[in-house]
C-alpha atoms as a PDB file:
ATOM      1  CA  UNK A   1      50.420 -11.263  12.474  1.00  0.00           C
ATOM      2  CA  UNK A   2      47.511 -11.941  10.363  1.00  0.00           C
ATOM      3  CA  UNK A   3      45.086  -9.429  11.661  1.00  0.00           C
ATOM      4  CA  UNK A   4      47.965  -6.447  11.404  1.00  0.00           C
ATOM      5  CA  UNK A   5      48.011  -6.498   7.626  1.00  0.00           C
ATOM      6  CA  UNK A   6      44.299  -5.971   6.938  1.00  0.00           C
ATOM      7  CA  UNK A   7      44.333  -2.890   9.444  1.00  0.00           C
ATOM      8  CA  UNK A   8      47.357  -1.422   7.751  1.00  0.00           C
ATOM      9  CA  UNK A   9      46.249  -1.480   4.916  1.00  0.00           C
ATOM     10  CA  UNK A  10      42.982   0.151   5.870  1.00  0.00           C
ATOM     11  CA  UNK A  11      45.315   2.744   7.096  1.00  0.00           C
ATOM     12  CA  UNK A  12      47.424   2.990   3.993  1.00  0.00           C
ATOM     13  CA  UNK A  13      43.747   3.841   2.234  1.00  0.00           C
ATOM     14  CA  UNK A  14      42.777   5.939   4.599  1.00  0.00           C
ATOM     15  CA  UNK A  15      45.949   8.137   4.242  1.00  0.00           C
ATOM     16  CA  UNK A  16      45.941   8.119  -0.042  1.00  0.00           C
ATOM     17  CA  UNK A  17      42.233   9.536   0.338  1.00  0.00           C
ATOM     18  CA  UNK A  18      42.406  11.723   2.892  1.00  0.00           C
ATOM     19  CA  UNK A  19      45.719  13.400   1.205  1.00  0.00           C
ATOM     20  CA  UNK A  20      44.335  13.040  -2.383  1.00  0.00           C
ATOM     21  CA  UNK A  21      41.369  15.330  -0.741  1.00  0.00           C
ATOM     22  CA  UNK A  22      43.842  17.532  -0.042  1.00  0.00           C
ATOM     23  CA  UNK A  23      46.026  17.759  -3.053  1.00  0.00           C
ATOM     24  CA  UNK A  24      44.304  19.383  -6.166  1.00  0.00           C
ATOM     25  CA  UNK A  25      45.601  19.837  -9.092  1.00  0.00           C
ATOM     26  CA  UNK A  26      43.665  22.871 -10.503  1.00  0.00           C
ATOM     27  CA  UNK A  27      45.430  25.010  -7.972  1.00  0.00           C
ATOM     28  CA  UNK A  28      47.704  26.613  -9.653  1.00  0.00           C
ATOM     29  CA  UNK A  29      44.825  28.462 -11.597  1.00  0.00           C
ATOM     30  CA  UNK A  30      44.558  31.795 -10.211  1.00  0.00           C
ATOM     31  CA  UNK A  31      40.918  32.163  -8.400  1.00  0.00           C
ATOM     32  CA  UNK A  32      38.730  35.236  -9.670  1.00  0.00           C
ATOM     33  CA  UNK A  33      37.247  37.131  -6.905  1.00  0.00           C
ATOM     34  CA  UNK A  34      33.286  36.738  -6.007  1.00  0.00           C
ATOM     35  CA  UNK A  35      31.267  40.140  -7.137  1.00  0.00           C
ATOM     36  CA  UNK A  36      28.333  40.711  -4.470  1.00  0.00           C
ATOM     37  CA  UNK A  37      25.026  40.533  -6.069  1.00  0.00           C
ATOM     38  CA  UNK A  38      22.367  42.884  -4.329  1.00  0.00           C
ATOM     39  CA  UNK A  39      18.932  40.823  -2.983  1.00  0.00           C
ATOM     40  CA  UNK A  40      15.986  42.038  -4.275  1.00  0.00           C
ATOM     41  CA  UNK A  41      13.819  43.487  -1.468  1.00  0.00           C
ATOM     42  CA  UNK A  42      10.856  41.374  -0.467  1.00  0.00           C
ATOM     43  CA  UNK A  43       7.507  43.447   0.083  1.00  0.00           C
ATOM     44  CA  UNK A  44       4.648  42.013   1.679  1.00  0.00           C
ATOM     45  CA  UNK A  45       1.701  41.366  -0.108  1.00  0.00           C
ATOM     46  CA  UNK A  46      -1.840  42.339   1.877  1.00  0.00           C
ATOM     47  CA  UNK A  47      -3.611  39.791   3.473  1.00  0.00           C
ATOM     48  CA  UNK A  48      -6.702  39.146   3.728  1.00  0.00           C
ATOM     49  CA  UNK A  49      -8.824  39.035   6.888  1.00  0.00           C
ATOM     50  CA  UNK A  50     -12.195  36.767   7.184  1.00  0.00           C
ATOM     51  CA  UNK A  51     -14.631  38.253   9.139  1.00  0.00           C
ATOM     52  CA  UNK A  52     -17.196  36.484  11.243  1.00  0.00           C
ATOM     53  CA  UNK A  53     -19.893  38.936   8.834  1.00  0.00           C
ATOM     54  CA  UNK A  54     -18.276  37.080   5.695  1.00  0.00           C
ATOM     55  CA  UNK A  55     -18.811  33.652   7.006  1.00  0.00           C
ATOM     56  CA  UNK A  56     -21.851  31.574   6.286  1.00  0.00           C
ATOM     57  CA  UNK A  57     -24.114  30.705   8.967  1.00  0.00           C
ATOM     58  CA  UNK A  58     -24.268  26.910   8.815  1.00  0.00           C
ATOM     59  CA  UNK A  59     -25.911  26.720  12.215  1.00  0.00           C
ATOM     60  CA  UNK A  60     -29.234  27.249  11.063  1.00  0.00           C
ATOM     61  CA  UNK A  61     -29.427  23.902   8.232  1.00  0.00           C
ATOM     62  CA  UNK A  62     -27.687  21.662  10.973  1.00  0.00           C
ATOM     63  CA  UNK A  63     -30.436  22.929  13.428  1.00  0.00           C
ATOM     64  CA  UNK A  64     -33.214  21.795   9.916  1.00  0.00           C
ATOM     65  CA  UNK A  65     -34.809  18.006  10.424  1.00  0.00           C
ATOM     66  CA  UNK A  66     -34.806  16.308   6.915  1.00  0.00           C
ATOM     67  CA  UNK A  67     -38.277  17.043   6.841  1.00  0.00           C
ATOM     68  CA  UNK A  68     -37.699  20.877   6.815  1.00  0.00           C
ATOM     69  CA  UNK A  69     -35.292  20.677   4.113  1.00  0.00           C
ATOM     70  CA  UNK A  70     -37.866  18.904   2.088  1.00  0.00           C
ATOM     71  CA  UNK A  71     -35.250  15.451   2.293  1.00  0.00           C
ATOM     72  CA  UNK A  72     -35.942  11.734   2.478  1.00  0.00           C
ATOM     73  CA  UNK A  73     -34.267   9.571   5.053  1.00  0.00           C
ATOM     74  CA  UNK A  74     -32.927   7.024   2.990  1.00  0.00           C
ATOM     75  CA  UNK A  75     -34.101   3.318   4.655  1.00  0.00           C
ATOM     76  CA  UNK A  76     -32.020  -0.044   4.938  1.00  0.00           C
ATOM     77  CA  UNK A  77     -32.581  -1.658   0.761  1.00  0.00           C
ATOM     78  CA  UNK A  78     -32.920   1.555  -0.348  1.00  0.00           C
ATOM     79  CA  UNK A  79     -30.036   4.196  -1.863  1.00  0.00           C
ATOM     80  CA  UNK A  80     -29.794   7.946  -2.618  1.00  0.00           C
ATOM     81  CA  UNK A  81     -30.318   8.822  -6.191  1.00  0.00           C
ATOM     82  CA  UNK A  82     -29.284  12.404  -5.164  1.00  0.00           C
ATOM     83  CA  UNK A  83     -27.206  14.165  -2.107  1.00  0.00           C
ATOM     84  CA  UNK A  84     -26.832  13.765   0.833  1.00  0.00           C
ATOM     85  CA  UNK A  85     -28.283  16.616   3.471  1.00  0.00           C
ATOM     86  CA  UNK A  86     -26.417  17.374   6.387  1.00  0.00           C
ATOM     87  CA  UNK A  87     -29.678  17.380   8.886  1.00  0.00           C
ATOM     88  CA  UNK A  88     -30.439  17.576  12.955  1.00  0.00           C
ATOM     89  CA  UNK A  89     -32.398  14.092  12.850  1.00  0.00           C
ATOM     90  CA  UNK A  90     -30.449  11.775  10.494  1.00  0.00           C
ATOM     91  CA  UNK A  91     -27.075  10.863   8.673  1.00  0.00           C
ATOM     92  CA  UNK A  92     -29.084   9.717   5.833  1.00  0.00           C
ATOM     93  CA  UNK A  93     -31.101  12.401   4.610  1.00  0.00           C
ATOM     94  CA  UNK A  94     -31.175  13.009   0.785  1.00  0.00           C
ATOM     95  CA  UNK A  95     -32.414  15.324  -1.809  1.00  0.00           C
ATOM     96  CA  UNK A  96     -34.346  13.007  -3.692  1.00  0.00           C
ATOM     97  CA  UNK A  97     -36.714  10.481  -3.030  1.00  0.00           C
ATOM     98  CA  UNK A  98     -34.590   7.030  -2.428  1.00  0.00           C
ATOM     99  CA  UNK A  99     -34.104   4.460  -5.022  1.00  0.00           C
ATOM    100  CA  UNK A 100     -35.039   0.664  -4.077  1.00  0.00           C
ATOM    101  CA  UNK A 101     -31.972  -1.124  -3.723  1.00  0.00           C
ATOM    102  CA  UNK A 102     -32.588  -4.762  -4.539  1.00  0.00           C
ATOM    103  CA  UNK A 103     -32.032  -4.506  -8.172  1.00  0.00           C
ATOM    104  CA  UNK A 104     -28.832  -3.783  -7.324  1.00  0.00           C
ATOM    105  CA  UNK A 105     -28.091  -6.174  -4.404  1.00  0.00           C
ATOM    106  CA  UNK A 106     -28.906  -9.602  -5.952  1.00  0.00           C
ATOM    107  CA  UNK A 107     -29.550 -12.316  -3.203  1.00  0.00           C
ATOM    108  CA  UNK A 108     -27.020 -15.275  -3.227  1.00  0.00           C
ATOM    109  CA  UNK A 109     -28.250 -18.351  -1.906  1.00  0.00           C
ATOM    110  CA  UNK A 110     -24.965 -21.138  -1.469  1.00  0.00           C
ATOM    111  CA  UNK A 111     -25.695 -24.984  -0.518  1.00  0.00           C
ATOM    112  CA  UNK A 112     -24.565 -25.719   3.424  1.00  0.00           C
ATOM    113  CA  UNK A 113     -21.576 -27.822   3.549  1.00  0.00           C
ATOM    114  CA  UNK A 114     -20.081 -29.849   5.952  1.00  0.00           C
ATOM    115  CA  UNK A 115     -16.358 -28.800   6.995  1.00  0.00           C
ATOM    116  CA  UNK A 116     -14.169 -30.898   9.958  1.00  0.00           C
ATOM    117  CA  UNK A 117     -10.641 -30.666  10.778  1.00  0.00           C
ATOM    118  CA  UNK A 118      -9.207 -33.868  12.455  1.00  0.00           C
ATOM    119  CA  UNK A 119      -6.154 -33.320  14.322  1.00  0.00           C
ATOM    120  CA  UNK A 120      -3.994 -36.262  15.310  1.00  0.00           C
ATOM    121  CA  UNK A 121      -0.065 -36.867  16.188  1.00  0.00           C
ATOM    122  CA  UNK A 122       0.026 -37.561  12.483  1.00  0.00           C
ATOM    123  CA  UNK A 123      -0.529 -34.655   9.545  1.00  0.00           C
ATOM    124  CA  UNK A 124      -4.154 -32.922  10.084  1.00  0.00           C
ATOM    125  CA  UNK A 125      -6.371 -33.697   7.759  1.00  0.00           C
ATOM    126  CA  UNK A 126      -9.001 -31.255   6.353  1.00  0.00           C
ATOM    127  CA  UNK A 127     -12.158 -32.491   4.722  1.00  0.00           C
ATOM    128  CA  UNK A 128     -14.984 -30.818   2.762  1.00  0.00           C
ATOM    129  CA  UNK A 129     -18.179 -32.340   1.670  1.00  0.00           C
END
């Protein structure tokens, strides 16, 4: 008997909201009717068409070495104080001569140390020296 009261009254909830859905007190108002509104017309605006004339021809600098474009292929310890130039020899071709590097990337020296795990039917340890 237990599991009959929680499903009628599930029902009994089920029945107040679906009927106070239903029931609405505002309508007794009288409704006024819907005027049409006309849709403004859509025109279509030109478009514009690109031409292969209008496009650049980019073929001829990726077929340029850095050395035609008057570029210096930047070197491991070295950086580009300028752009880079999209070339046919190297990724790293820039516009201006390269900048040395190892003012900016100081050298970090760290003592060796000794590291051991010891793993045992007990806890592991973990030691550092």
């Amino acid at each position: 008997m237990g599991g009959y009261l929680p499903r009628l009254l599930c029902l009994i909830l089920v029945v107040i909201l679906i009927t106070a859905g239903c029931t609405d007190p505002q309508e007794s108002k009288t409704l006024e009717p819907v005027t049409p509104v006309a849709t403004p017309e859509i025109t279509q605006s030109p478009v514009m068409t690109i031409s292969p004339e209008m496009t650049p021809d980019v073929s001829s600098l990726l077929a340029m070495t850095c050395d035609q474009q008057k570029g210096f292929i930047i070197t491991p310890g070295h950086s580009c104080s300028g752009k880079y130039v999209s070339a046919s020899d190297s990724f790293s071709c820039c516009s201006k001569k390269p900048v040395s590097g190892i003012l900016k990337n100081p050298v970090i020296t760290l003592d060796p140390f000794d590291f051991s795990i010891s793993m045992n039917d007990t806890l592991g340890t973990i030691t550092g020296n």
